[in-house]
N, C-alpha and C. Protein backbone atom coordinates (compact mmCIF):
# COMPACT_ATOMS: atom_id res chain seq x y z
N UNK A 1 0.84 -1.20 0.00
CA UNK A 1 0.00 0.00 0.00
C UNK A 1 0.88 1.26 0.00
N UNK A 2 0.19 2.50 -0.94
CA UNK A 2 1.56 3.30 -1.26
C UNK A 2 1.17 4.62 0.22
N UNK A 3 1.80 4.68 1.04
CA UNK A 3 2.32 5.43 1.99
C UNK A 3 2.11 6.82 2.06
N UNK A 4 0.92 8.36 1.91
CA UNK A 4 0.50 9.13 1.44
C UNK A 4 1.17 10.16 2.59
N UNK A 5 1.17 11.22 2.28
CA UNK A 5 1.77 12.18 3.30
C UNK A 5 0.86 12.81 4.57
N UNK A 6 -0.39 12.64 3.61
CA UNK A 6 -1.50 12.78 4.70
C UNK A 6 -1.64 11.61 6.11
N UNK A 7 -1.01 10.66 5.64
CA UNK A 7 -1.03 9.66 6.66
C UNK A 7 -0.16 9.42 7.44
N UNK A 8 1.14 10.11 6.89
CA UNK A 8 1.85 10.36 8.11
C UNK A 8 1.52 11.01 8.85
N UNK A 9 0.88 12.30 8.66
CA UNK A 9 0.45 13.89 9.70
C UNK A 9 -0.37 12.93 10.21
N UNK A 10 -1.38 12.46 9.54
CA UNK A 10 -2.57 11.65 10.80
C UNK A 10 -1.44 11.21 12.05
N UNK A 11 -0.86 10.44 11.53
CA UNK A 11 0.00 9.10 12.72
C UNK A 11 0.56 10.22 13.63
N UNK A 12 1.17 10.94 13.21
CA UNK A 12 2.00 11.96 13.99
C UNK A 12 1.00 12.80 14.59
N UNK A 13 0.10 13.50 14.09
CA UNK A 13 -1.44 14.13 15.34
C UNK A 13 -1.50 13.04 16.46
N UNK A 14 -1.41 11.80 15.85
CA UNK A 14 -2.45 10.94 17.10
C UNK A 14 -1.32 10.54 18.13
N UNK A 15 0.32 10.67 17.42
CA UNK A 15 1.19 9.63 18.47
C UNK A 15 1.87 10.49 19.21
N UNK A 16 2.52 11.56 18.63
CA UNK A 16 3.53 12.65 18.66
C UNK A 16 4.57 12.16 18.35
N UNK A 17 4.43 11.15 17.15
CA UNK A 17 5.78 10.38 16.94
C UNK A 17 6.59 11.53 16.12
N UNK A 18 8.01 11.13 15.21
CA UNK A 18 8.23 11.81 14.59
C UNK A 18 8.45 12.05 13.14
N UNK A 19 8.17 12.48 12.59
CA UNK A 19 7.97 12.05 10.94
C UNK A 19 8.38 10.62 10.54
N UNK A 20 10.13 10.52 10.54
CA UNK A 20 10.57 9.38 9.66
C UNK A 20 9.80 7.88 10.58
N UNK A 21 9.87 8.30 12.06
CA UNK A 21 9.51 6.88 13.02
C UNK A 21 7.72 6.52 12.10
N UNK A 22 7.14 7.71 11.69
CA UNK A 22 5.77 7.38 11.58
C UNK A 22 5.64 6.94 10.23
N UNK A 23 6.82 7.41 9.59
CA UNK A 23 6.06 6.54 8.11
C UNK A 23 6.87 5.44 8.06
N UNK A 24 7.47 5.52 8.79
CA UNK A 24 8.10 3.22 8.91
C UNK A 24 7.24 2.63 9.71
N UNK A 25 6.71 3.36 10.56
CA UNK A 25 5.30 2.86 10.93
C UNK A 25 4.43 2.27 10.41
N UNK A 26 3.92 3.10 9.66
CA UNK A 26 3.47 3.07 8.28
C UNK A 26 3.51 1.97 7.35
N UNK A 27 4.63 1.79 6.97
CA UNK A 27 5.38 0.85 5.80
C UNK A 27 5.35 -0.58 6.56
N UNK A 28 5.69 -0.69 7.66
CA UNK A 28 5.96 -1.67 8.56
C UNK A 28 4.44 -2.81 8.64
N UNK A 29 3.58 -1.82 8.66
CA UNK A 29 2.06 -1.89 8.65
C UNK A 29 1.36 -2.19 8.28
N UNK A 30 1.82 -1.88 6.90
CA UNK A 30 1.46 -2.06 5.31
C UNK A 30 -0.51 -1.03 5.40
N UNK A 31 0.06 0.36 5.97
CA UNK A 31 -0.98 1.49 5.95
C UNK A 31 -1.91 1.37 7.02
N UNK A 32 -1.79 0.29 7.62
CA UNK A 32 -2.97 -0.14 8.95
C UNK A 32 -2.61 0.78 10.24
N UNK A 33 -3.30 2.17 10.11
CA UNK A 33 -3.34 3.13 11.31
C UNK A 33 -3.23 2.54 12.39
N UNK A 34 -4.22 2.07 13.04
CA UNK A 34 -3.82 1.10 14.35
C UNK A 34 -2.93 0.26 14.64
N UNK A 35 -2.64 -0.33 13.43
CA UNK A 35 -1.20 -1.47 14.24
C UNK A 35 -0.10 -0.14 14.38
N UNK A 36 -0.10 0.55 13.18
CA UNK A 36 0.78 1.24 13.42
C UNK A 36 1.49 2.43 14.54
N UNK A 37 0.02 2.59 15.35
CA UNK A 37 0.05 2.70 16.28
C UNK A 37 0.70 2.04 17.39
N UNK A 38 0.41 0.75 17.56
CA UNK A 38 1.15 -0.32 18.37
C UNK A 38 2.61 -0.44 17.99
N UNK A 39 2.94 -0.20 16.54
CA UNK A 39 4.06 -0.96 16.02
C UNK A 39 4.77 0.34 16.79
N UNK A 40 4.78 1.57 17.25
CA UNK A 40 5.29 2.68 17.76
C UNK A 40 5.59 2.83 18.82
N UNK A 41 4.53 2.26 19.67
CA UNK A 41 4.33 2.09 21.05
C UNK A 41 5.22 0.78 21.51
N UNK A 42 5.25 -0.28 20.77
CA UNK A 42 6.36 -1.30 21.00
C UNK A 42 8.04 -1.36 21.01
N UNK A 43 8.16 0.10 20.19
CA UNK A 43 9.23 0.53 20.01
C UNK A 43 9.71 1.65 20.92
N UNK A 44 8.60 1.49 21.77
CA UNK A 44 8.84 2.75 23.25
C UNK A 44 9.04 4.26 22.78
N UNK A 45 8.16 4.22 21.71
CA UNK A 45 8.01 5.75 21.54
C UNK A 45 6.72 6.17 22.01
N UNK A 46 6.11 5.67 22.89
CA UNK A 46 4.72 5.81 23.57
C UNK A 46 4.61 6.96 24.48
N UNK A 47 5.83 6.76 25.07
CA UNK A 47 6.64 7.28 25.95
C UNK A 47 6.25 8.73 25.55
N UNK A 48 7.42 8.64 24.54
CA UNK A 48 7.41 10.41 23.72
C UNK A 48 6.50 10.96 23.38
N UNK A 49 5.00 9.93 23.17
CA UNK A 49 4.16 10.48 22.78
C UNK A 49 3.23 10.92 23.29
N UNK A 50 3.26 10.76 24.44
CA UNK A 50 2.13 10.62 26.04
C UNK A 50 2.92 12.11 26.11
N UNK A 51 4.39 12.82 26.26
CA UNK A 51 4.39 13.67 26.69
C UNK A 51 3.99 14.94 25.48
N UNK A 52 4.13 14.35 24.41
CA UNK A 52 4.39 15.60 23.33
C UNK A 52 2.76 16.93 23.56
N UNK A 53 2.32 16.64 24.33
CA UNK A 53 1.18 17.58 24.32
C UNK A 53 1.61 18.78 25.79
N UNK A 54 2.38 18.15 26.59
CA UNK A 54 2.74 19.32 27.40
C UNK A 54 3.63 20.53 26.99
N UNK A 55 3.37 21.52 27.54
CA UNK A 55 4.45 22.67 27.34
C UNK A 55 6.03 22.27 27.38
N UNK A 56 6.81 22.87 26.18
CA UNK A 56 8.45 23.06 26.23
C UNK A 56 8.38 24.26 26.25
N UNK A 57 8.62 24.93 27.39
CA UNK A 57 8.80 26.78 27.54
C UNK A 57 10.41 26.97 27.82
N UNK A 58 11.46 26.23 27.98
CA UNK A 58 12.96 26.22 28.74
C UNK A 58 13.92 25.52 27.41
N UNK A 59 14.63 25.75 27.86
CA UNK A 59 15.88 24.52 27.10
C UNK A 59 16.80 26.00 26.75
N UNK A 60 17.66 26.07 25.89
CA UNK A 60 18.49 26.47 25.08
C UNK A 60 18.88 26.98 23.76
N UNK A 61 19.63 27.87 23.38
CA UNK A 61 19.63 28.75 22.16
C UNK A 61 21.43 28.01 22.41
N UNK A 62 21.35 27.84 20.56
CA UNK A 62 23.09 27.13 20.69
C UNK A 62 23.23 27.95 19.25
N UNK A 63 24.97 28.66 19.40
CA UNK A 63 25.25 29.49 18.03
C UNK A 63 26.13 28.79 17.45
N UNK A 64 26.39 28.76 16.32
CA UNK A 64 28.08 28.33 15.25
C UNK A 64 27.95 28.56 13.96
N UNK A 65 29.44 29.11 14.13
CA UNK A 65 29.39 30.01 13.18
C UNK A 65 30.51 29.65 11.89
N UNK A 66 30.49 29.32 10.36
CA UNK A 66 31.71 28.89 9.56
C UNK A 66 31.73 29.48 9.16
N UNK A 67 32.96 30.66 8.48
CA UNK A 67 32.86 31.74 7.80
C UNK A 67 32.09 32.42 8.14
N UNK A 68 31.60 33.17 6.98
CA UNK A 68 30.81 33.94 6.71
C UNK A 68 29.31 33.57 7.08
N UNK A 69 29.20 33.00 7.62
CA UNK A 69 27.44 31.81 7.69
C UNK A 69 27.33 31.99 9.29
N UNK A 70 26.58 32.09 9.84
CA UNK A 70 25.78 31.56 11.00
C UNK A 70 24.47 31.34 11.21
N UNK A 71 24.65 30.51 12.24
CA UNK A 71 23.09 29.83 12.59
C UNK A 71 23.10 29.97 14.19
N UNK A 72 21.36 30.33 14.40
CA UNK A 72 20.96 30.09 15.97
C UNK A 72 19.91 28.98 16.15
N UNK A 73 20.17 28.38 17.47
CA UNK A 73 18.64 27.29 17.17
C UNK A 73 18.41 26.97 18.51
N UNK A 74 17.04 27.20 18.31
CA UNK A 74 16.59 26.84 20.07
C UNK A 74 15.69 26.03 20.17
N UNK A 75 16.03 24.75 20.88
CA UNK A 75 15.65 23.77 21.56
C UNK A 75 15.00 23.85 23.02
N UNK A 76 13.63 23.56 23.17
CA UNK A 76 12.65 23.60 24.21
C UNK A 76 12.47 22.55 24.68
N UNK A 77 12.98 22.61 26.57
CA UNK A 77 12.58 21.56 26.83
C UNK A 77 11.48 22.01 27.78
N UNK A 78 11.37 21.34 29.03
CA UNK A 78 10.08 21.66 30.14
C UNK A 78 10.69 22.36 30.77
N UNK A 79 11.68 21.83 31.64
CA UNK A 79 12.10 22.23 32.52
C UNK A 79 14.05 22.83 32.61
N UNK A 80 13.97 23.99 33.25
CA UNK A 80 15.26 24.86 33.17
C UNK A 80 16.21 23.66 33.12
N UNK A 81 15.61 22.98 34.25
CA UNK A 81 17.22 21.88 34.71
C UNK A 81 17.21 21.25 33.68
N UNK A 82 16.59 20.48 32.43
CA UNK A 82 17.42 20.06 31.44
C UNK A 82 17.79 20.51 30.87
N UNK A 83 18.09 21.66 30.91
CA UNK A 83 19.24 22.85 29.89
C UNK A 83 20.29 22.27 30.47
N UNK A 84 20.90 22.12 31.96
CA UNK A 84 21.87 21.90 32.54
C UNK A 84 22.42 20.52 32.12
N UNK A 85 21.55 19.43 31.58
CA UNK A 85 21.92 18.08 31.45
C UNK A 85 23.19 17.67 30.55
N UNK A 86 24.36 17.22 30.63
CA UNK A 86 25.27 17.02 29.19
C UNK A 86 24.73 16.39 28.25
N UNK A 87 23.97 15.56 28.33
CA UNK A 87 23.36 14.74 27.58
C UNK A 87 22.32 16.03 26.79
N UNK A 88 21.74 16.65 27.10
CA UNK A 88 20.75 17.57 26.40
C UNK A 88 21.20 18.41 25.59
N UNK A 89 22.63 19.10 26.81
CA UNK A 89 23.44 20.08 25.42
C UNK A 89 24.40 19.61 24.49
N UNK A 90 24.71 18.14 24.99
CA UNK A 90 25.16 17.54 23.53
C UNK A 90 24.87 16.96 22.17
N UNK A 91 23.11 17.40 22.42
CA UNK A 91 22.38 16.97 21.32
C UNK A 91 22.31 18.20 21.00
N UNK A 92 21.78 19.11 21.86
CA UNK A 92 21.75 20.43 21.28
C UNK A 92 22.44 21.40 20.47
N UNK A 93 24.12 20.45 20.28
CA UNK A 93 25.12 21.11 20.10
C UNK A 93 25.34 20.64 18.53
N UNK A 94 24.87 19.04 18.40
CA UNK A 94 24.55 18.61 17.61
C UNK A 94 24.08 18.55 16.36
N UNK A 95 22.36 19.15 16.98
CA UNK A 95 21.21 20.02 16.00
C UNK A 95 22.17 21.35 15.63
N UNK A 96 22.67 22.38 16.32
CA UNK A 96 23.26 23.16 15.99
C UNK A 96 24.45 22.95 14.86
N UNK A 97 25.18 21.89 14.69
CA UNK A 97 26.01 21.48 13.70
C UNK A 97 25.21 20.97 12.69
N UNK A 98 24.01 20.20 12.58
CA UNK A 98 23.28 19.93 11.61
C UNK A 98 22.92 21.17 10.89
N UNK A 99 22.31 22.12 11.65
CA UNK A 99 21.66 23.57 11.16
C UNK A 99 22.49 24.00 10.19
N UNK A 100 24.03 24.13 10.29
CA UNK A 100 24.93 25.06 9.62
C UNK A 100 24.28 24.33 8.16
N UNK A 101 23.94 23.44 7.92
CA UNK A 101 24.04 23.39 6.16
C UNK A 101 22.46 23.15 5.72
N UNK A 102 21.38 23.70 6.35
CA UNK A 102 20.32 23.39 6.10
C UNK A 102 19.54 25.04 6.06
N UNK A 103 18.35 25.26 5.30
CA UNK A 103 17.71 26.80 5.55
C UNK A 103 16.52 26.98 6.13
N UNK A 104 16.09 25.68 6.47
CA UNK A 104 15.06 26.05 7.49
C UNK A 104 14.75 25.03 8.35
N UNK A 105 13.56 24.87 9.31
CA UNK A 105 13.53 24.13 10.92
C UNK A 105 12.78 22.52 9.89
N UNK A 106 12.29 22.78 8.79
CA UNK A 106 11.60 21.57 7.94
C UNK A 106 13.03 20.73 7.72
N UNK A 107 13.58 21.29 7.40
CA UNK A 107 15.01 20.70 6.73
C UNK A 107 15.84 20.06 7.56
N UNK A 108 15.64 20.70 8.59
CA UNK A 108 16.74 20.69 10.20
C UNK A 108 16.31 19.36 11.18
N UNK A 109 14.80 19.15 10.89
CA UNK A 109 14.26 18.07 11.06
C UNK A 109 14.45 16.81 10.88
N UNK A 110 14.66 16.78 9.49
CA UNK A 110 14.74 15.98 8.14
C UNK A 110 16.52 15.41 8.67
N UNK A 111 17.36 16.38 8.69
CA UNK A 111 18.82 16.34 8.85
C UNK A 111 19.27 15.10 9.53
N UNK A 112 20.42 14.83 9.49
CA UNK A 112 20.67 13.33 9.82
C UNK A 112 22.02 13.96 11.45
N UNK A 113 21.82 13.25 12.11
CA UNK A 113 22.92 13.21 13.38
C UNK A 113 23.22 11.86 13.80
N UNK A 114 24.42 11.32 13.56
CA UNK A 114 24.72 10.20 13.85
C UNK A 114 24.33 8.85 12.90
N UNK A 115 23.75 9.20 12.15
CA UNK A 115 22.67 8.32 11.20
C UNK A 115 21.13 8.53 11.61
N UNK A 116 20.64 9.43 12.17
CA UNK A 116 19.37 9.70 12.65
C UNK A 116 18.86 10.89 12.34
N UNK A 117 17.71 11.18 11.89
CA UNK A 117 17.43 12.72 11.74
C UNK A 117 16.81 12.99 12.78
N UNK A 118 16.92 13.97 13.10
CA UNK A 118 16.92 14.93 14.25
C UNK A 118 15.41 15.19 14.74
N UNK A 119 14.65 14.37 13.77
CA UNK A 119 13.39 14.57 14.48
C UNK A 119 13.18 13.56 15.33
N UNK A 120 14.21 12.12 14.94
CA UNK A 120 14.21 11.37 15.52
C UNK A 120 14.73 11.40 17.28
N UNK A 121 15.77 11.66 16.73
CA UNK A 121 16.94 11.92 18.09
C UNK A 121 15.95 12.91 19.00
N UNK A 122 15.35 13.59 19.08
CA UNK A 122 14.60 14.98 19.96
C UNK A 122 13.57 13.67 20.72
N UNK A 123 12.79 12.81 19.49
CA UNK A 123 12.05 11.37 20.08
C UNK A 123 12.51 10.50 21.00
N UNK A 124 14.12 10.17 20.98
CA UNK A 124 14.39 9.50 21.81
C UNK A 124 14.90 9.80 22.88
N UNK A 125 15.44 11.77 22.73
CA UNK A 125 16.04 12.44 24.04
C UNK A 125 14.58 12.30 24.80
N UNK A 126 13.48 12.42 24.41
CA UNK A 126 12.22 12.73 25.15
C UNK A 126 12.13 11.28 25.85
N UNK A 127 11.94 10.22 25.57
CA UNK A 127 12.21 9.11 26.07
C UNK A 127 12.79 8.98 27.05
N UNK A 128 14.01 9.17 26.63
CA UNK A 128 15.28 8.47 27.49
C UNK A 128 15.37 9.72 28.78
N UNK A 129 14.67 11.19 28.69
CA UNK A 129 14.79 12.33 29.84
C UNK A 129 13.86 12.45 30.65
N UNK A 130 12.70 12.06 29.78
CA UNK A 130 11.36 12.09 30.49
C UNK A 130 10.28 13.54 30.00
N UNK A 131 11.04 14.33 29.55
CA UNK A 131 10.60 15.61 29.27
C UNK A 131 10.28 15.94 27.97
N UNK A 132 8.99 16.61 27.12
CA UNK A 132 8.86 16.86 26.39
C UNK A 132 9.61 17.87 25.73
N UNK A 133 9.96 17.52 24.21
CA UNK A 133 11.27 18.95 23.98
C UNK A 133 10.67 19.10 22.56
N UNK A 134 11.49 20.04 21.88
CA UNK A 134 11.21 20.36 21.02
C UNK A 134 12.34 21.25 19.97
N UNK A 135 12.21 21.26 18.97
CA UNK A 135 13.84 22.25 17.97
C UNK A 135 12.31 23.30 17.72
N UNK A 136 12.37 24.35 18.59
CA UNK A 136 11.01 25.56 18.33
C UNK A 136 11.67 26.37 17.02
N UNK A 137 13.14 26.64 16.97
CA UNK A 137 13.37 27.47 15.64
C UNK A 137 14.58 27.76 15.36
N UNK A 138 14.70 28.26 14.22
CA UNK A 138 16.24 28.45 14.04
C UNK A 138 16.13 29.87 13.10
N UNK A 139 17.21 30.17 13.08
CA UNK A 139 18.04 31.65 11.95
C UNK A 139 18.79 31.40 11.67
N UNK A 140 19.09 31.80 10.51
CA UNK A 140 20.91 31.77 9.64
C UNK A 140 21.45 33.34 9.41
N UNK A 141 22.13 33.49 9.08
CA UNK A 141 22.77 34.80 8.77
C UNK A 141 24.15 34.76 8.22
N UNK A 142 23.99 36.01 7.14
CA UNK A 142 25.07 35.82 6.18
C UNK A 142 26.19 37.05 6.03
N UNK A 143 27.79 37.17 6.04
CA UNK A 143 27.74 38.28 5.91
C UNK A 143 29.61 38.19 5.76
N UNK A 144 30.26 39.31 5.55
CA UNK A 144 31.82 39.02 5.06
C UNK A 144 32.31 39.01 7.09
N UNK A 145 32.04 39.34 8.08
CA UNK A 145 32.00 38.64 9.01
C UNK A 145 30.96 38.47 9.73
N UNK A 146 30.93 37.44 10.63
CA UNK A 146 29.86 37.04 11.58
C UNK A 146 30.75 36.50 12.74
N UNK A 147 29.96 37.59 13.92
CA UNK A 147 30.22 36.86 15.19
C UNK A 147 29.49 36.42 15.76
N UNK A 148 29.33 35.56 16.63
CA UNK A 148 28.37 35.33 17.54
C UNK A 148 28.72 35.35 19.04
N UNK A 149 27.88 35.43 19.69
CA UNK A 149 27.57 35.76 21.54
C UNK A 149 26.46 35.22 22.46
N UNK A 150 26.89 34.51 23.37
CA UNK A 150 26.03 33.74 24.18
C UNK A 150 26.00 34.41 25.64
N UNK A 151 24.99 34.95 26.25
CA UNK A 151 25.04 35.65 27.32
C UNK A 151 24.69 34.85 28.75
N UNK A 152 25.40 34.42 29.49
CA UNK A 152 25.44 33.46 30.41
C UNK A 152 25.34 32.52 30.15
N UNK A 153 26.62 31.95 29.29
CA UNK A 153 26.49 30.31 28.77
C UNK A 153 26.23 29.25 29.52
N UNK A 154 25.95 28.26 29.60
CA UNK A 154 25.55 27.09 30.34
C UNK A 154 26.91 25.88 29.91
N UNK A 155 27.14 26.30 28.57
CA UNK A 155 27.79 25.46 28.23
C UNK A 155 28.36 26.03 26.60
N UNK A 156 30.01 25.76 26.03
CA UNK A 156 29.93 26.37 25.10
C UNK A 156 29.27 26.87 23.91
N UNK A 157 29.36 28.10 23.33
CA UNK A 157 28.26 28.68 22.52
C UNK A 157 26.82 28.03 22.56
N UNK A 158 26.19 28.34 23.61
CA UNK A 158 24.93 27.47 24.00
C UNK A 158 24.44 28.24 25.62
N UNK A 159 23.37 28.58 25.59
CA UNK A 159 22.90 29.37 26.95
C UNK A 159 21.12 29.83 26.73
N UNK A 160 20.83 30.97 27.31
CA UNK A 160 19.25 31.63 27.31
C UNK A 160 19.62 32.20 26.48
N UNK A 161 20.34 32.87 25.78
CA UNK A 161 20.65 33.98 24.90
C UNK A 161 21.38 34.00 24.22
N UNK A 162 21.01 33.83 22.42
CA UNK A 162 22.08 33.70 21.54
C UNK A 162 22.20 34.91 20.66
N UNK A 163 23.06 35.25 20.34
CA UNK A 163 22.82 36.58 19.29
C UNK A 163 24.15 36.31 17.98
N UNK A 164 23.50 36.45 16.58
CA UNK A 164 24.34 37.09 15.41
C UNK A 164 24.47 38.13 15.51
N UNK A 165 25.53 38.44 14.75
CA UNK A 165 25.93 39.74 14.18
C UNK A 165 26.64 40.03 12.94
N UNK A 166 26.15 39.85 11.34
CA UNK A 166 27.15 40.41 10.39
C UNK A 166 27.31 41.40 10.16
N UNK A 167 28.41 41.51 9.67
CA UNK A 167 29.12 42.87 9.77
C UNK A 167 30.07 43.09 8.51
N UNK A 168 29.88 43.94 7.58
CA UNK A 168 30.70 44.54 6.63
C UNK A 168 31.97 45.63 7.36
N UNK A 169 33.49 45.33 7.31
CA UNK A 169 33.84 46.14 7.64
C UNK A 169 34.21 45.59 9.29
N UNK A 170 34.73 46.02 10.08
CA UNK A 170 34.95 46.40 11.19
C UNK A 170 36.12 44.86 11.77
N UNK A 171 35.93 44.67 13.10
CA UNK A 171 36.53 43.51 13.54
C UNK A 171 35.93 42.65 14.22
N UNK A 172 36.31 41.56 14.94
CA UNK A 172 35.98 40.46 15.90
C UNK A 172 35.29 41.57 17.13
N UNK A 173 36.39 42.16 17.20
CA UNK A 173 35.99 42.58 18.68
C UNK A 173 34.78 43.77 18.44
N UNK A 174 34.60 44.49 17.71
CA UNK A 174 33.23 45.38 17.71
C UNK A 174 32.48 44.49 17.40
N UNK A 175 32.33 43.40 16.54
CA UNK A 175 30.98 42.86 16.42
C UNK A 175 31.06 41.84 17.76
N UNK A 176 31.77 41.66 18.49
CA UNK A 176 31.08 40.77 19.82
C UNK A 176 30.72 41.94 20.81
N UNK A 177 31.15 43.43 20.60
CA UNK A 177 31.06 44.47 21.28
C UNK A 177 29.12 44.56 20.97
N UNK A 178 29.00 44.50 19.78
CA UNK A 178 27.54 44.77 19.14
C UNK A 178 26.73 43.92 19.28
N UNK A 179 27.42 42.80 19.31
CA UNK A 179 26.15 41.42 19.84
C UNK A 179 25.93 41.38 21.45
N UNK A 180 26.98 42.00 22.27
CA UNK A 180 26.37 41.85 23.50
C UNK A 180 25.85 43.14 23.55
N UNK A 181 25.62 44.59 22.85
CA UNK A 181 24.75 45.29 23.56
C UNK A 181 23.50 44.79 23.10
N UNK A 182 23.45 43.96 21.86
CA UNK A 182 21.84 43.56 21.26
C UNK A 182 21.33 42.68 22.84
N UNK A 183 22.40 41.74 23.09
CA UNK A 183 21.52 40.62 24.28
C UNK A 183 21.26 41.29 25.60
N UNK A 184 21.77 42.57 25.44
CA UNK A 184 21.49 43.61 26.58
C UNK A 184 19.97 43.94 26.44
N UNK A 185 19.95 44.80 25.28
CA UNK A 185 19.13 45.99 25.32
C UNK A 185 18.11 45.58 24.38
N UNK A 186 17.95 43.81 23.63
CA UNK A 186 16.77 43.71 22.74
C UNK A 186 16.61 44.89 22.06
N UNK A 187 16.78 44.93 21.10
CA UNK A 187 16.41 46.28 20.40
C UNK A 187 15.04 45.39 19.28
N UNK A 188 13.85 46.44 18.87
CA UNK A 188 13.27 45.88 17.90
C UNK A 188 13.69 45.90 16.72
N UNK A 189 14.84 46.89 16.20
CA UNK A 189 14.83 46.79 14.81
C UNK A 189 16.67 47.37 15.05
N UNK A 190 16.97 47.21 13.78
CA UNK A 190 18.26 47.87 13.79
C UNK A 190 18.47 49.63 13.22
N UNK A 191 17.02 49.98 12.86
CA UNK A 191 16.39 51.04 12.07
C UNK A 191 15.25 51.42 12.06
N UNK A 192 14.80 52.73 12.81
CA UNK A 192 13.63 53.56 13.30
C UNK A 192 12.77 53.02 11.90
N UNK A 193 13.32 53.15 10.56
CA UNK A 193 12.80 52.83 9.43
C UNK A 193 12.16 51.53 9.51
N UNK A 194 12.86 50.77 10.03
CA UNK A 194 12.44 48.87 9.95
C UNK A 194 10.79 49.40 10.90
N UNK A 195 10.77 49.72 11.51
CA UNK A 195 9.68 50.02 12.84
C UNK A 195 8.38 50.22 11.76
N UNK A 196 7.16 49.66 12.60
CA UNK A 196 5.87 49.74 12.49
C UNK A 196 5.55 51.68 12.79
N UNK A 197 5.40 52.34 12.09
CA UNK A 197 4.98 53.67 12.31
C UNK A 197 4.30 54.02 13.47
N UNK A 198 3.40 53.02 13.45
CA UNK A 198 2.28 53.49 14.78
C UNK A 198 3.27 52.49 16.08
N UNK A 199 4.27 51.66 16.12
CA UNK A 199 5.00 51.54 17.45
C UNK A 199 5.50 52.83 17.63
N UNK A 200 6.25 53.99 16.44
CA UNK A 200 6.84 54.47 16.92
C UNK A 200 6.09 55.96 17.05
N UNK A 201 5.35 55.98 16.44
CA UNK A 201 4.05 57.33 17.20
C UNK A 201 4.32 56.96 18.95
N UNK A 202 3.84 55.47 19.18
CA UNK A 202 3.51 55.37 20.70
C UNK A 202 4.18 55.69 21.53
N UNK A 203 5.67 55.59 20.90
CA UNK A 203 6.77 55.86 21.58
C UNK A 203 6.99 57.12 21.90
N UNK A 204 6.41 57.55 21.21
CA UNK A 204 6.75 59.63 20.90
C UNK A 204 5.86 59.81 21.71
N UNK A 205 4.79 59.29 21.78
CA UNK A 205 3.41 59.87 22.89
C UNK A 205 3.82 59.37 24.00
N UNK A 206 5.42 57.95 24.43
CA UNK A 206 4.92 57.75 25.68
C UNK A 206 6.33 58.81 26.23
């Protein structure tokens, strides 16, 4: 039976499995939703899937940077303390090395770590931690340099706070000068121009 894309999203609504686990599910099955269900659950991704409906509000922002290229990507778990785990930020560090050659969180998914794609691996960190997690998003950025800055790291280039910075012109040290006043001071835009008109009326009125 030929394997439809719609039937993966079903399997994955109902299990919280993760893409590739659900369409070998699938295949394994030969299209039979319910076994395939079981065939998931036997493979102790039941686990992962019982939690995937709770909140990931915590985890980590991890930067790296090759050349001219960088990427940020933040991984949600439940709870603060598995930011602290080695095991968490070495996956995290991971996804972050996958990111550098991919352009978006579909792709980053898809990406392979170890022989596993990464939607997988997030399935079995959830398993094996107990905690529901998640890769919530990523950025790239392009530019003749790029630095990056992590503001109270937890662990190398990896913390609550990641920031790019390209930069035409200048050095290492002003653009890590410029990425930590960004993780300071959040700015919304880099240009009154970039701004929504009526944020910046409000601003004038406040």
């Amino acid at each position: 039976m030929a394997i439809t894309a719609s039937m993966v999203k079903e399997l994955r609504d109902t299990t919280g499995a993760g893409m590739m686990d659900a369409k070998k599910a699938l295949t394994e099955t030969d299209g039979d939703m319910e076994a395939a269900v079981d065939w998931l659950r036997t493979k102790g991704l039941a686990k992962a899937a019982k939690k995937s409906g709770r909140t990931a509000a915590e985890g980590l922002v991890a930067v790296k940077v090759e050349g001219g290229h960088g990427v940020a990507v933040e991984v949600n778990s439940e709870t603060d303390f598995v930011g602290k785990n080695a095991d968490f930020q070495k996956m995290v560090a991971g996804i972050a090395n996958a990111a550098v050659s991919v352009s978006d969180i579909d792709a980053l998914n898809a990406a392979e770590i170890g022989g596993k794609p990464v939607s997988t691996v997030i399935t079995d960190a959830i398993a094996t931690i107990g905690e529901n997690m998640s890769v919530r998003r990523m950025q790239s950025i392009d530019g003749d340099l790029v630095v990056s800055y992590v503001h109270n790291a937890a662990a190398p280039d990896m913390g609550k706070i990641g920031v790019l910075v390209a930069m035409t012109g200048g050095d290492e040290t002003l653009g890590k000068q410029i990425a930590m006043h960004i993780a300071a001071v959040n700015p919304a835009s880099l240009s009154e121009d970039d701004l929504d008109p009526a944020v910046v009326e409000k601003e004038k009125q406040v």
